[in-house]
PDB file of N, CA and C in Angstrom:
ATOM      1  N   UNK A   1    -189.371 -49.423   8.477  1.00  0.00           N
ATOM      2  CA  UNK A   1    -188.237 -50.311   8.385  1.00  0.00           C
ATOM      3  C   UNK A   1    -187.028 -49.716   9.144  1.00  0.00           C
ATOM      4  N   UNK A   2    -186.825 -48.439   9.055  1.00  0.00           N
ATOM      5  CA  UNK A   2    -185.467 -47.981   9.609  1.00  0.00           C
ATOM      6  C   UNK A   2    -186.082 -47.594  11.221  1.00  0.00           C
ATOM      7  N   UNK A   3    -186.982 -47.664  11.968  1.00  0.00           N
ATOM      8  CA  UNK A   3    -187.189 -47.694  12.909  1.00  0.00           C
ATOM      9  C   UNK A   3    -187.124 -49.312  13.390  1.00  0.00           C
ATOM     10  N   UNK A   4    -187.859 -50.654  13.065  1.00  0.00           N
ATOM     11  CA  UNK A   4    -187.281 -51.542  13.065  1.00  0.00           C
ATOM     12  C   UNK A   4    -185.735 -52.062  13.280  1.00  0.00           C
ATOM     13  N   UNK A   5    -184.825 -51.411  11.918  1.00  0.00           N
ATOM     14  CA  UNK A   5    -183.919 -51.937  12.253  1.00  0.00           C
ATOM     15  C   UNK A   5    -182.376 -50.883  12.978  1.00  0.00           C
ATOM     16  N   UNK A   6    -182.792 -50.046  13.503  1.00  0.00           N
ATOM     17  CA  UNK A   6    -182.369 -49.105  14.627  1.00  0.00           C
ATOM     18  C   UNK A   6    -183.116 -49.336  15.865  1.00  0.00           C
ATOM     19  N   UNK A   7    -183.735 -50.429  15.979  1.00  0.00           N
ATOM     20  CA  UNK A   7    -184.132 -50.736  17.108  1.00  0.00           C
ATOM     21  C   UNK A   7    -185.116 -49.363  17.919  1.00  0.00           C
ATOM     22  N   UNK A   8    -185.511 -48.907  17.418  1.00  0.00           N
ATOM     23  CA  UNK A   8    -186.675 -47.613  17.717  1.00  0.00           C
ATOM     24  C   UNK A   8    -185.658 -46.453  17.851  1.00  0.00           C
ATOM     25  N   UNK A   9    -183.919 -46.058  17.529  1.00  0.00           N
ATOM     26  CA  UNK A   9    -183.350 -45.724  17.876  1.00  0.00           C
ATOM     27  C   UNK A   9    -183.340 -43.992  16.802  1.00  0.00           C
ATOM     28  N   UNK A  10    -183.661 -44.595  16.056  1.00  0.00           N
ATOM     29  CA  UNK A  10    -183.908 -43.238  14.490  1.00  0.00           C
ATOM     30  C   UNK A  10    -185.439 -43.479  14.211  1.00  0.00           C
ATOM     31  N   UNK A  11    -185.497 -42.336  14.007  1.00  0.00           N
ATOM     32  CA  UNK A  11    -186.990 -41.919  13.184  1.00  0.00           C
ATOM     33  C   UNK A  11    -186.770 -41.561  11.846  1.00  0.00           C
ATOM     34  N   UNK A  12    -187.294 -41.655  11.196  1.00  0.00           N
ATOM     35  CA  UNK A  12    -187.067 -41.502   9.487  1.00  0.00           C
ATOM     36  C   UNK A  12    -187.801 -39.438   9.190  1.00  0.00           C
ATOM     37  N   UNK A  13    -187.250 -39.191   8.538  1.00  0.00           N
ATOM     38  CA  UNK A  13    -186.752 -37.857   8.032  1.00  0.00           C
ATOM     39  C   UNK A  13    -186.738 -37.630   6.686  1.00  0.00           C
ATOM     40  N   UNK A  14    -187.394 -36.637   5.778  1.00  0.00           N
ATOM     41  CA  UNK A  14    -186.882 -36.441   4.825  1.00  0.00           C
ATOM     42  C   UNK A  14    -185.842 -36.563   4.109  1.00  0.00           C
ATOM     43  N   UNK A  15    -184.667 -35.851   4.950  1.00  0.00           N
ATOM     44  CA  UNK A  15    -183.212 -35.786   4.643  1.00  0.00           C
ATOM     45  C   UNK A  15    -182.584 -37.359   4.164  1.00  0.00           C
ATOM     46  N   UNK A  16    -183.421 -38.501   4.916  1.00  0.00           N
ATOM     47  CA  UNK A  16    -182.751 -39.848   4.413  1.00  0.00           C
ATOM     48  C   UNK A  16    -183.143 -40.000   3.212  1.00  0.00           C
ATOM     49  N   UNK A  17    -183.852 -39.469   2.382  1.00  0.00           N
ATOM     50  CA  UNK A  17    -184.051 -40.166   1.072  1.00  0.00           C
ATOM     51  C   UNK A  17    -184.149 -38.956   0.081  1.00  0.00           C
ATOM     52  N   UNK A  18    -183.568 -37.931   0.506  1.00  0.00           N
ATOM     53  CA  UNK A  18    -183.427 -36.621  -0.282  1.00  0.00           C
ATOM     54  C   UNK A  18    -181.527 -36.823  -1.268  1.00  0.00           C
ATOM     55  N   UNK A  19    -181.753 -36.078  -2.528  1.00  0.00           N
ATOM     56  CA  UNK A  19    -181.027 -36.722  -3.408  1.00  0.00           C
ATOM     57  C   UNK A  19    -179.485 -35.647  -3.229  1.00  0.00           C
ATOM     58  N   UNK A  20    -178.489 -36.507  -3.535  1.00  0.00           N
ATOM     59  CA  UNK A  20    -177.612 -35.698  -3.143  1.00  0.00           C
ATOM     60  C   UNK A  20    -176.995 -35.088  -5.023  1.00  0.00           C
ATOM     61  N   UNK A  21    -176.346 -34.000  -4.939  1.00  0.00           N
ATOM     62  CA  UNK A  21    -175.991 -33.844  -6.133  1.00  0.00           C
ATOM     63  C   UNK A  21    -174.180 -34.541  -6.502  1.00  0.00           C
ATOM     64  N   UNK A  22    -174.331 -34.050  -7.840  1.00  0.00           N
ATOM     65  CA  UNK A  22    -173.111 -35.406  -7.978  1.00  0.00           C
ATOM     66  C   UNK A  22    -171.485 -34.765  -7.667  1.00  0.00           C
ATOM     67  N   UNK A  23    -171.228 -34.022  -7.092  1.00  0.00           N
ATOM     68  CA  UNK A  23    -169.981 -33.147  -6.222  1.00  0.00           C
ATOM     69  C   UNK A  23    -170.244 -33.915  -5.024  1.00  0.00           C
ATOM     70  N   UNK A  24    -171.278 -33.681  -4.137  1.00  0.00           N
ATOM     71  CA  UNK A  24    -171.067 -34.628  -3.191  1.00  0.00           C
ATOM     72  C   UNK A  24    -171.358 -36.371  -3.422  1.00  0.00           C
ATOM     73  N   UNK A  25    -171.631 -36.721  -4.390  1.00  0.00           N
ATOM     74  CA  UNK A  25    -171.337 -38.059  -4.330  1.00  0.00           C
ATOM     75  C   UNK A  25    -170.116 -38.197  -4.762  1.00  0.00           C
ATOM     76  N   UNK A  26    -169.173 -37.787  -5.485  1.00  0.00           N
ATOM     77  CA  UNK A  26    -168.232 -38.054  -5.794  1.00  0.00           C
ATOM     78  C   UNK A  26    -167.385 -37.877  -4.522  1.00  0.00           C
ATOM     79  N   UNK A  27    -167.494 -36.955  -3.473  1.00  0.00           N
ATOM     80  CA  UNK A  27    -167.186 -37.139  -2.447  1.00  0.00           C
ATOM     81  C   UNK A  27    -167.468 -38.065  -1.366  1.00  0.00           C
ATOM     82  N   UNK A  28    -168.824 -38.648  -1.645  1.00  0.00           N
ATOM     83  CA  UNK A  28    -168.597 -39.656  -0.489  1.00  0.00           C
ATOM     84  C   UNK A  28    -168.329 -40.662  -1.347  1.00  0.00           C
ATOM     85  N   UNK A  29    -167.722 -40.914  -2.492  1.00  0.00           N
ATOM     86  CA  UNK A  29    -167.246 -41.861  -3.295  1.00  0.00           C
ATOM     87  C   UNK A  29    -165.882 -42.214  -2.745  1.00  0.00           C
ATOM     88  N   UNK A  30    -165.111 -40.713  -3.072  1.00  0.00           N
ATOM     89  CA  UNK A  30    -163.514 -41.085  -2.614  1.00  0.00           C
ATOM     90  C   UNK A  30    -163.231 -41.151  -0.840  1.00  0.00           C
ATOM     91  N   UNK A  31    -163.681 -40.565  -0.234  1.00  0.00           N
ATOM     92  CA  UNK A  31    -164.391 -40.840   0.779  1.00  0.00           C
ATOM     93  C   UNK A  31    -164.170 -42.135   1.524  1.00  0.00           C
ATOM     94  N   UNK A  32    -165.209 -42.751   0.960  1.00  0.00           N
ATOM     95  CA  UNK A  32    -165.212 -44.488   1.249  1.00  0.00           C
ATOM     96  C   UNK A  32    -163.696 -45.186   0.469  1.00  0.00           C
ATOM     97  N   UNK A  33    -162.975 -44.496  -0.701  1.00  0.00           N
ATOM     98  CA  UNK A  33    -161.918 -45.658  -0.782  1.00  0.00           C
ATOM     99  C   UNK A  33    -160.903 -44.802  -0.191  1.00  0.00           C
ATOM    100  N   UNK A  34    -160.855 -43.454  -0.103  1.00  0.00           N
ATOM    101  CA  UNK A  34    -159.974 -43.025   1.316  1.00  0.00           C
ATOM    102  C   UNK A  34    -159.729 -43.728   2.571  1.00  0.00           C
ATOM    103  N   UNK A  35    -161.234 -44.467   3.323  1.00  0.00           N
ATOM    104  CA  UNK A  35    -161.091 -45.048   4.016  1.00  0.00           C
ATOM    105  C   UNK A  35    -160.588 -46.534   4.089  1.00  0.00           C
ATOM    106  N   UNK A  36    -160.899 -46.847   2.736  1.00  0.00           N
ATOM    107  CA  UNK A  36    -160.770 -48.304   2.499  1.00  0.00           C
ATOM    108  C   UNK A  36    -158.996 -48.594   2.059  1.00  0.00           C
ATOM    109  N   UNK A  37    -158.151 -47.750   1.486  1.00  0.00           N
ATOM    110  CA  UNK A  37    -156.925 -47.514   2.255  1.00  0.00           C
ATOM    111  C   UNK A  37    -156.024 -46.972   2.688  1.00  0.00           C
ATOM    112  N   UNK A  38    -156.680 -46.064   3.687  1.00  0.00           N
ATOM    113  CA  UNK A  38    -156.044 -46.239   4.832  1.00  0.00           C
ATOM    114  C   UNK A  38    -156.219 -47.652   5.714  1.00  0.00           C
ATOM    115  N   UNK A  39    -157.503 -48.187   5.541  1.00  0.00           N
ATOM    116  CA  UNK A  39    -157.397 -49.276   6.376  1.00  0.00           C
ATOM    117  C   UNK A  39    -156.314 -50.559   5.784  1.00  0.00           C
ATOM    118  N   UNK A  40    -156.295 -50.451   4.554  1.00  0.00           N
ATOM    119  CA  UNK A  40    -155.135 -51.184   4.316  1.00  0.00           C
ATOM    120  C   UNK A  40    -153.607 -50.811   4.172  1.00  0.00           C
ATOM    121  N   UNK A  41    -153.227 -49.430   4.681  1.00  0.00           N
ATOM    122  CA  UNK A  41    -152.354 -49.257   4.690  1.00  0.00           C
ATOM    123  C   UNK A  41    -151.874 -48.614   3.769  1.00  0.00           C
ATOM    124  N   UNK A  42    -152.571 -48.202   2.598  1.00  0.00           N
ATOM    125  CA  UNK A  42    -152.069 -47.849   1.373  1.00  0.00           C
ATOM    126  C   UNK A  42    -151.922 -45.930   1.109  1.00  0.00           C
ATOM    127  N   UNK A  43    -150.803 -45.866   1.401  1.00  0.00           N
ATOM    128  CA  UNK A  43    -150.988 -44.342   1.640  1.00  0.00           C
ATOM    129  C   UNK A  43    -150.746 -43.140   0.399  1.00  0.00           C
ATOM    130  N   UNK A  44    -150.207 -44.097  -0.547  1.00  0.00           N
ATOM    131  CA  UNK A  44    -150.147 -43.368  -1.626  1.00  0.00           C
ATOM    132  C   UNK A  44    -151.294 -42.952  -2.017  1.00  0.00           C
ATOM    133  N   UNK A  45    -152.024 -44.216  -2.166  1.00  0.00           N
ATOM    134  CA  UNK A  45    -153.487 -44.211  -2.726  1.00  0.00           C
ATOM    135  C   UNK A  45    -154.529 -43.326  -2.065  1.00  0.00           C
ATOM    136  N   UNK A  46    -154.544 -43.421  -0.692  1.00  0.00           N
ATOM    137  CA  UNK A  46    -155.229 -42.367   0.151  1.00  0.00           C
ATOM    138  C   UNK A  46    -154.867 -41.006   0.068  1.00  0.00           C
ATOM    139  N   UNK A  47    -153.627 -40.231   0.040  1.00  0.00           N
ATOM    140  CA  UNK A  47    -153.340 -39.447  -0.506  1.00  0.00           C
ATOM    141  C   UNK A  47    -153.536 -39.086  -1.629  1.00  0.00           C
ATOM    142  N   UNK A  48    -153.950 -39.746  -2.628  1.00  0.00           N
ATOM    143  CA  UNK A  48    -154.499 -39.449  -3.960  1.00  0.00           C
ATOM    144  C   UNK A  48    -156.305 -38.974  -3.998  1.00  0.00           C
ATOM    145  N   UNK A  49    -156.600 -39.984  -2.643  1.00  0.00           N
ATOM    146  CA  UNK A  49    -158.416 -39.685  -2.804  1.00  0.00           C
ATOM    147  C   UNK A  49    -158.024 -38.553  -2.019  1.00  0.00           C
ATOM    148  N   UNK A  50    -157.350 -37.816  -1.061  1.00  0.00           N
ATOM    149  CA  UNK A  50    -157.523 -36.639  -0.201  1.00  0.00           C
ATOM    150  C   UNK A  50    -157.648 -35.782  -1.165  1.00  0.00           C
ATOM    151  N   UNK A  51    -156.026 -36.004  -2.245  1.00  0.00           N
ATOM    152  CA  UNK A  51    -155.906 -34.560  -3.330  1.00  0.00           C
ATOM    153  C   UNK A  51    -156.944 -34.502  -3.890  1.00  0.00           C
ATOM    154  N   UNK A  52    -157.690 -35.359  -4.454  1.00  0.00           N
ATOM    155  CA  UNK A  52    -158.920 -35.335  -5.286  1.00  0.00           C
ATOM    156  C   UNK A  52    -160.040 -34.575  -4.410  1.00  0.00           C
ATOM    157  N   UNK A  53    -160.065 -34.625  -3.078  1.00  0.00           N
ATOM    158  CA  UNK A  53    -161.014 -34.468  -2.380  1.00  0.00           C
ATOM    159  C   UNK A  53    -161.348 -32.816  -2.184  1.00  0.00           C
ATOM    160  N   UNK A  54    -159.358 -32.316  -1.765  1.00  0.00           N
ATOM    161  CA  UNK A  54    -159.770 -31.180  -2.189  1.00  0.00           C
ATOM    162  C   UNK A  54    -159.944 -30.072  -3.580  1.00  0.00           C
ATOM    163  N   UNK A  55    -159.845 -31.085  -4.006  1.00  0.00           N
ATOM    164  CA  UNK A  55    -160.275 -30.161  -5.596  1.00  0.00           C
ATOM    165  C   UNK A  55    -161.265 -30.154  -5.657  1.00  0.00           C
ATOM    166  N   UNK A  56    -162.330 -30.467  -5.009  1.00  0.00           N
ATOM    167  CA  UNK A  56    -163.861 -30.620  -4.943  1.00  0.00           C
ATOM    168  C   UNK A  56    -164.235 -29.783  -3.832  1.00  0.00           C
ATOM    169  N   UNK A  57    -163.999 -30.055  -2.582  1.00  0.00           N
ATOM    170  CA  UNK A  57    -163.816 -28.705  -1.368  1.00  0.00           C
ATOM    171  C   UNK A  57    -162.148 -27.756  -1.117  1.00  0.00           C
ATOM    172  N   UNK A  58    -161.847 -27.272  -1.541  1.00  0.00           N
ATOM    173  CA  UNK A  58    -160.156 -26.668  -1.445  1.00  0.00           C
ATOM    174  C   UNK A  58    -160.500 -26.323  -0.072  1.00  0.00           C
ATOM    175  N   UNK A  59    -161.548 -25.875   0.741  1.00  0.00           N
ATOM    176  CA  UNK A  59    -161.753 -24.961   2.250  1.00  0.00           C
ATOM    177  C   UNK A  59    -161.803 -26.472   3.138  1.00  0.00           C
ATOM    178  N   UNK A  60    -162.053 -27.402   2.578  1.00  0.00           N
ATOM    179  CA  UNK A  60    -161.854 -28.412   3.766  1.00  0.00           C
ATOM    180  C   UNK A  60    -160.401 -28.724   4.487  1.00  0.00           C
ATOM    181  N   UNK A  61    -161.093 -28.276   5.649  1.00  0.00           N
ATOM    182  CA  UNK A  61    -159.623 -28.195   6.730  1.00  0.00           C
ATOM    183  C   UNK A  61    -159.229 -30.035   7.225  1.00  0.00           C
ATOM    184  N   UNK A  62    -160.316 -30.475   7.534  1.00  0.00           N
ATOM    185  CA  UNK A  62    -160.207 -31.983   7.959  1.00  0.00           C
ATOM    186  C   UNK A  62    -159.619 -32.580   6.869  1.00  0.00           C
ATOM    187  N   UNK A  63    -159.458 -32.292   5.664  1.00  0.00           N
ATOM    188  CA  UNK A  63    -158.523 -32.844   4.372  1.00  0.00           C
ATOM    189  C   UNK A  63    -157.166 -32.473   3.945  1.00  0.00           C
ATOM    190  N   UNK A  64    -157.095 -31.418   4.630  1.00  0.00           N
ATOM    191  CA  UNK A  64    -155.984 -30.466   4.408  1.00  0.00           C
ATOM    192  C   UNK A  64    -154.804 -31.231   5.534  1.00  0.00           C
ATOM    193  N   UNK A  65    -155.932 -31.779   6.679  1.00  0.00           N
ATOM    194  CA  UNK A  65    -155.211 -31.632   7.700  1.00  0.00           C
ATOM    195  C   UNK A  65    -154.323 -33.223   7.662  1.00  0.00           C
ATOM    196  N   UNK A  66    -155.567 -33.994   7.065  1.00  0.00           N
ATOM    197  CA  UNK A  66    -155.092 -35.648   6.645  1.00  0.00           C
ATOM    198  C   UNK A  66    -154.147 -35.355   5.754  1.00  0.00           C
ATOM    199  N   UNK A  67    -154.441 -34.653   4.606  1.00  0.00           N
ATOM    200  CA  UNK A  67    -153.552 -34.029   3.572  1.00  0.00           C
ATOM    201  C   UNK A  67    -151.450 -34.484   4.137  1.00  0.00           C
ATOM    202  N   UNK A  68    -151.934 -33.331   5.102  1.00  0.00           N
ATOM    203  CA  UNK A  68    -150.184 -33.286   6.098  1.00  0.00           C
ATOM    204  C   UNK A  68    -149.990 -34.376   6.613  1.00  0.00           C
ATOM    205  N   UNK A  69    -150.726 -35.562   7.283  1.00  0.00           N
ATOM    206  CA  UNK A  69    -150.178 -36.393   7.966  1.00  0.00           C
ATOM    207  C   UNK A  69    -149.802 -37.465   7.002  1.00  0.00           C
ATOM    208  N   UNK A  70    -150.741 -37.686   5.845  1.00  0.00           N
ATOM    209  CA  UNK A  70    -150.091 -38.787   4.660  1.00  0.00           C
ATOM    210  C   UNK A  70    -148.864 -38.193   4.348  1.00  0.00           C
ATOM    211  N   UNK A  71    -148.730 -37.065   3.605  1.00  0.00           N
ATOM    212  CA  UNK A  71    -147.852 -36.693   3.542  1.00  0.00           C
ATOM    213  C   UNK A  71    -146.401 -36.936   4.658  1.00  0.00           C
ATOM    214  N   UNK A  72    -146.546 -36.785   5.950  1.00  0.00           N
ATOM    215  CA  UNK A  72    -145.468 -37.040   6.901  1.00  0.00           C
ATOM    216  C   UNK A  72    -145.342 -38.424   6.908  1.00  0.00           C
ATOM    217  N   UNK A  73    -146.349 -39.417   6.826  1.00  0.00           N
ATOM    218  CA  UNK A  73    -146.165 -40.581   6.551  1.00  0.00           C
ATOM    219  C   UNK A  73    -145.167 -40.648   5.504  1.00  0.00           C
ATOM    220  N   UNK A  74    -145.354 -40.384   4.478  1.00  0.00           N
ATOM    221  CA  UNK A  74    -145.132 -40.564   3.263  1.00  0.00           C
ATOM    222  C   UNK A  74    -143.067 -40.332   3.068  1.00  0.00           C
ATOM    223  N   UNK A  75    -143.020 -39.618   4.137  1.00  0.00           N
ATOM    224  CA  UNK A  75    -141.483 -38.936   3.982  1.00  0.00           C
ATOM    225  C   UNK A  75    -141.848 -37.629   2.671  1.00  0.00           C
ATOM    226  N   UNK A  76    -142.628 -36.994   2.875  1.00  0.00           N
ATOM    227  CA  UNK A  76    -142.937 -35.298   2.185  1.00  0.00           C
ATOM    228  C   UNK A  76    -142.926 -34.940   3.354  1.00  0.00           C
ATOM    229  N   UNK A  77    -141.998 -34.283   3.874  1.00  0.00           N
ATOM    230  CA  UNK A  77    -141.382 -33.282   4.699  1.00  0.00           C
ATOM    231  C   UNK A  77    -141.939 -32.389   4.744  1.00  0.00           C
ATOM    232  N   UNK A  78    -141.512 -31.303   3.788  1.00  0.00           N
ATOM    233  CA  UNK A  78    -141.960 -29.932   3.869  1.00  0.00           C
ATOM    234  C   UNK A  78    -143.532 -29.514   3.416  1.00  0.00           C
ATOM    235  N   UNK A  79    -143.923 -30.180   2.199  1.00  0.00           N
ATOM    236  CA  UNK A  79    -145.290 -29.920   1.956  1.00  0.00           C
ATOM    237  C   UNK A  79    -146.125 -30.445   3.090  1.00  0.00           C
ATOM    238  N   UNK A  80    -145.713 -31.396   3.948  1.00  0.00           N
ATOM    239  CA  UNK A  80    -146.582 -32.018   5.271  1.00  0.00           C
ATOM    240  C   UNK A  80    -146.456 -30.937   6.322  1.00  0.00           C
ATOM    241  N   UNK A  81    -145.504 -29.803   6.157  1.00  0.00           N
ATOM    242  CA  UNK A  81    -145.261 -29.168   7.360  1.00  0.00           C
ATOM    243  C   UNK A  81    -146.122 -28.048   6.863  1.00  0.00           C
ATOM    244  N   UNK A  82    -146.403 -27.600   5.778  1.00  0.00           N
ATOM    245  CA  UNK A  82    -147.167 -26.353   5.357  1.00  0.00           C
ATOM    246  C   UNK A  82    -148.627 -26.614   5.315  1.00  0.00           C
ATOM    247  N   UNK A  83    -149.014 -28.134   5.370  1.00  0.00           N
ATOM    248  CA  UNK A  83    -150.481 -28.485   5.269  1.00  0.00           C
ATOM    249  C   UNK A  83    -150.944 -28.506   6.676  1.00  0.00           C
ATOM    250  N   UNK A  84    -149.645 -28.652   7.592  1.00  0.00           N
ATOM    251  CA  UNK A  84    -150.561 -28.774   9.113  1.00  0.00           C
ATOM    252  C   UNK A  84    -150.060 -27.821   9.455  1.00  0.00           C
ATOM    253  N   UNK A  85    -149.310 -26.885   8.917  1.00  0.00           N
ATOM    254  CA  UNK A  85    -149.199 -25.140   9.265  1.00  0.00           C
ATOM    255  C   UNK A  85    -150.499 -24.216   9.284  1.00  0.00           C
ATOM    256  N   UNK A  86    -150.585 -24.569   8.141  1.00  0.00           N
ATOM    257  CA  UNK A  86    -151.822 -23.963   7.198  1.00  0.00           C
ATOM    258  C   UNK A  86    -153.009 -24.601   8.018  1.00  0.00           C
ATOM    259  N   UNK A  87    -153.125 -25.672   8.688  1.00  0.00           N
ATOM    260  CA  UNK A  87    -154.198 -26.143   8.988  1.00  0.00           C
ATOM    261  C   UNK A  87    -154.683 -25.520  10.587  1.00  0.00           C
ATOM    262  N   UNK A  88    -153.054 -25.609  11.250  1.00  0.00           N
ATOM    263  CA  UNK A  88    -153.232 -25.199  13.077  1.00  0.00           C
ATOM    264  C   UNK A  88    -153.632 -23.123  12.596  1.00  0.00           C
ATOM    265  N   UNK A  89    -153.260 -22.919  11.675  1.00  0.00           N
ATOM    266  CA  UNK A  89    -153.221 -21.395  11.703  1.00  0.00           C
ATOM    267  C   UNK A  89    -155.073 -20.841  11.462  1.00  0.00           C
ATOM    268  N   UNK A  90    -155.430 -22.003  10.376  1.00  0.00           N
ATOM    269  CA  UNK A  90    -156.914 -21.841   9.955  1.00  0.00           C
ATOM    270  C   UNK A  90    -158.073 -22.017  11.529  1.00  0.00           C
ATOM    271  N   UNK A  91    -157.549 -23.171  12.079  1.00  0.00           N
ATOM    272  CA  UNK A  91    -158.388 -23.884  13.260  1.00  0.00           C
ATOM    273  C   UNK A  91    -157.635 -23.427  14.724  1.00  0.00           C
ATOM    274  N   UNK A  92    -157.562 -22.538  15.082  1.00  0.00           N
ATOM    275  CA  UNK A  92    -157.117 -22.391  16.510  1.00  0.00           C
ATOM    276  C   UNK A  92    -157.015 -22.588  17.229  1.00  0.00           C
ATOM    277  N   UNK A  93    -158.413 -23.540  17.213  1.00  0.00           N
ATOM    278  CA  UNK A  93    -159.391 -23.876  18.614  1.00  0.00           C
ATOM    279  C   UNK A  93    -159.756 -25.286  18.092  1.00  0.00           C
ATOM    280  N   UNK A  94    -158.778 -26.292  17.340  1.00  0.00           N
ATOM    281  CA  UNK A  94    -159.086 -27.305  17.101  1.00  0.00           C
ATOM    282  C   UNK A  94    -158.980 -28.387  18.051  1.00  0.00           C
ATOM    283  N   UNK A  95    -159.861 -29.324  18.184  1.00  0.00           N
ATOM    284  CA  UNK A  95    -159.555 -30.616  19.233  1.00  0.00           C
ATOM    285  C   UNK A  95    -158.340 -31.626  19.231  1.00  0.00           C
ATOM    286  N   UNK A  96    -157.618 -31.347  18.040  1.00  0.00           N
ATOM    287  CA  UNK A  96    -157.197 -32.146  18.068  1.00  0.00           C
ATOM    288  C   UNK A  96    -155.260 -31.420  17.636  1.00  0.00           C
ATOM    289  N   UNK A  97    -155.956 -30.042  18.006  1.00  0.00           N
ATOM    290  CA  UNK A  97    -154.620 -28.929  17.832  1.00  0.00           C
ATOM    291  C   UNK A  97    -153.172 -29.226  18.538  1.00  0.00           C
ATOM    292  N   UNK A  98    -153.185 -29.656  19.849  1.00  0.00           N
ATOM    293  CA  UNK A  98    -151.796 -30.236  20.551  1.00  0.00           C
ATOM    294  C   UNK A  98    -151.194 -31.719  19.452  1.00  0.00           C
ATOM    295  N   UNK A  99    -152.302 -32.308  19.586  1.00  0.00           N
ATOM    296  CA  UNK A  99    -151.395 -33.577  18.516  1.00  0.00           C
ATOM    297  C   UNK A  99    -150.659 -32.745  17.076  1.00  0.00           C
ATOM    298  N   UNK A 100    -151.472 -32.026  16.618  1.00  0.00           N
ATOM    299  CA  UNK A 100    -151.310 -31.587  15.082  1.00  0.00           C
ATOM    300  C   UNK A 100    -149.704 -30.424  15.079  1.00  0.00           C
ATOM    301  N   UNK A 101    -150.014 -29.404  16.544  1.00  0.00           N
ATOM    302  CA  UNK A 101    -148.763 -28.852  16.757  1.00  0.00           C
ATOM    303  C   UNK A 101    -147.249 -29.830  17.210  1.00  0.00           C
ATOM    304  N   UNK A 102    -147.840 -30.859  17.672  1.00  0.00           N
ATOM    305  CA  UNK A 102    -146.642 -31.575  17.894  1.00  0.00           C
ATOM    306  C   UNK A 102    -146.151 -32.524  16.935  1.00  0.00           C
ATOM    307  N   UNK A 103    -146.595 -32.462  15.445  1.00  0.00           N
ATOM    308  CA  UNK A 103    -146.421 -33.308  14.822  1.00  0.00           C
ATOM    309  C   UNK A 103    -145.525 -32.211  13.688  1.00  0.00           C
ATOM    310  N   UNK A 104    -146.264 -30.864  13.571  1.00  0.00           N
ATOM    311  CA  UNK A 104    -145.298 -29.567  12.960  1.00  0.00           C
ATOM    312  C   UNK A 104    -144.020 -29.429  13.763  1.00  0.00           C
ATOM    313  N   UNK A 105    -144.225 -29.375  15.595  1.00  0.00           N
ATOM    314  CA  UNK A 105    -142.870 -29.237  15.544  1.00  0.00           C
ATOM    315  C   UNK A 105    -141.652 -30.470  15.621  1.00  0.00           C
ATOM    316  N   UNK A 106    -142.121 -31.515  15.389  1.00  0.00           N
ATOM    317  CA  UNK A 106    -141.170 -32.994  15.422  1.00  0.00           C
ATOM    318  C   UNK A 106    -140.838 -32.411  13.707  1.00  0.00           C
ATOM    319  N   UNK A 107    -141.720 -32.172  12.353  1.00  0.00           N
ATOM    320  CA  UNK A 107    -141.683 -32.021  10.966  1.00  0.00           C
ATOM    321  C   UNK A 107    -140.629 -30.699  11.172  1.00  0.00           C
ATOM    322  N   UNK A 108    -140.269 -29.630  11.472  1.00  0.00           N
ATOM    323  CA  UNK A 108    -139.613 -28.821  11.643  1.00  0.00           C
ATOM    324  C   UNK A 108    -138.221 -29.198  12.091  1.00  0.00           C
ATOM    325  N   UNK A 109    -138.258 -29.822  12.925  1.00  0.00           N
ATOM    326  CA  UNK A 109    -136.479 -30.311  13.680  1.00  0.00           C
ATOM    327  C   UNK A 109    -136.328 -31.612  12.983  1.00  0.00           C
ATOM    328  N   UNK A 110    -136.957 -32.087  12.133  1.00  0.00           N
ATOM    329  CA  UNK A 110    -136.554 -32.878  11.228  1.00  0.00           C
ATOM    330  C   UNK A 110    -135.780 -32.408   9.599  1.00  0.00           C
ATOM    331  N   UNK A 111    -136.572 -31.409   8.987  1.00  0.00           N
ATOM    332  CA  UNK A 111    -136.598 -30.691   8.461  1.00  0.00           C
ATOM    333  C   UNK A 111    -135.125 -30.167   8.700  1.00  0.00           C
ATOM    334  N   UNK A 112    -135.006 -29.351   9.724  1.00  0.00           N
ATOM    335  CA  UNK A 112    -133.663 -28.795  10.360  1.00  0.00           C
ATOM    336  C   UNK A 112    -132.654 -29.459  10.111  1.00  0.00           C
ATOM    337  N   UNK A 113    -132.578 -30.889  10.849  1.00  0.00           N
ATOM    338  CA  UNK A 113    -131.847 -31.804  10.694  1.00  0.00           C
ATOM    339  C   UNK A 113    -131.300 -32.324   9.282  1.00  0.00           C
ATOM    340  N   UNK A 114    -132.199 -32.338   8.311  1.00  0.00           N
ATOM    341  CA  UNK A 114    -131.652 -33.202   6.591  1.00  0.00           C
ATOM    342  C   UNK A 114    -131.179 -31.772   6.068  1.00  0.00           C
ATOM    343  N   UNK A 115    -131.364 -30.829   6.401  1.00  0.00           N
ATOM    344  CA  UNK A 115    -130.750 -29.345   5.745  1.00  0.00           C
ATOM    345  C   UNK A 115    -128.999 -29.175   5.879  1.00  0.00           C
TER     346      UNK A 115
END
């Protein structure tokens, strides 16, 4: 069936029907309504599935890193500037490191500025 309907594109694998334990389902739980809003816009709420998210992984950097930008959304200033501090300092060599440094230093001369 999953060759069927991948169009011959996947081959079926153990791993698809191997059971996940319930830490990671609860993660791809919040996960999916993480995504579901942000797509509506709802950033409080997404920020709530991130915090939750890392209390389940605390070492996840890709959460840490969303973590800071809800947060800058959000008008949290300083805790947004220590989550993508904390995040460019962990990942060095991240892809997506120039956006993330330029978003610490706009959060910094902002920061500057309401002081």
């Amino acid at each position: 069936m999953l060759i069927d309907l991948s169009g011959g594109k996947l081959e079926f694998s153990e791993r698809h029907i191997a059971s996940i334990g319930k830490r990671d389902m609860l993660a791809r739980l919040l996960m999916n309504l993480k995504g579901a809003y942000l797509r509506s816009q709802q950033d409080e709420h997404a920020l709530a599935a991130v915090e939750r998210l890392l209390l389940l992984y605390p070492e996840d950097l890709d959460e840490l890193r969303d973590r800071g930008l809800l947060l800058y959304r959000l008008a949290r200033y300083q805790p947004a500037l220590e989550a993508l501090e904390t995040y460019l300092e962990a990942r060095p060599d991240a892809e997506d490191r120039e956006r993330i440094a330029t978003h610490a230093a706009e959060l910094k001369e902002l920061i500057g500025r309401l002081n």
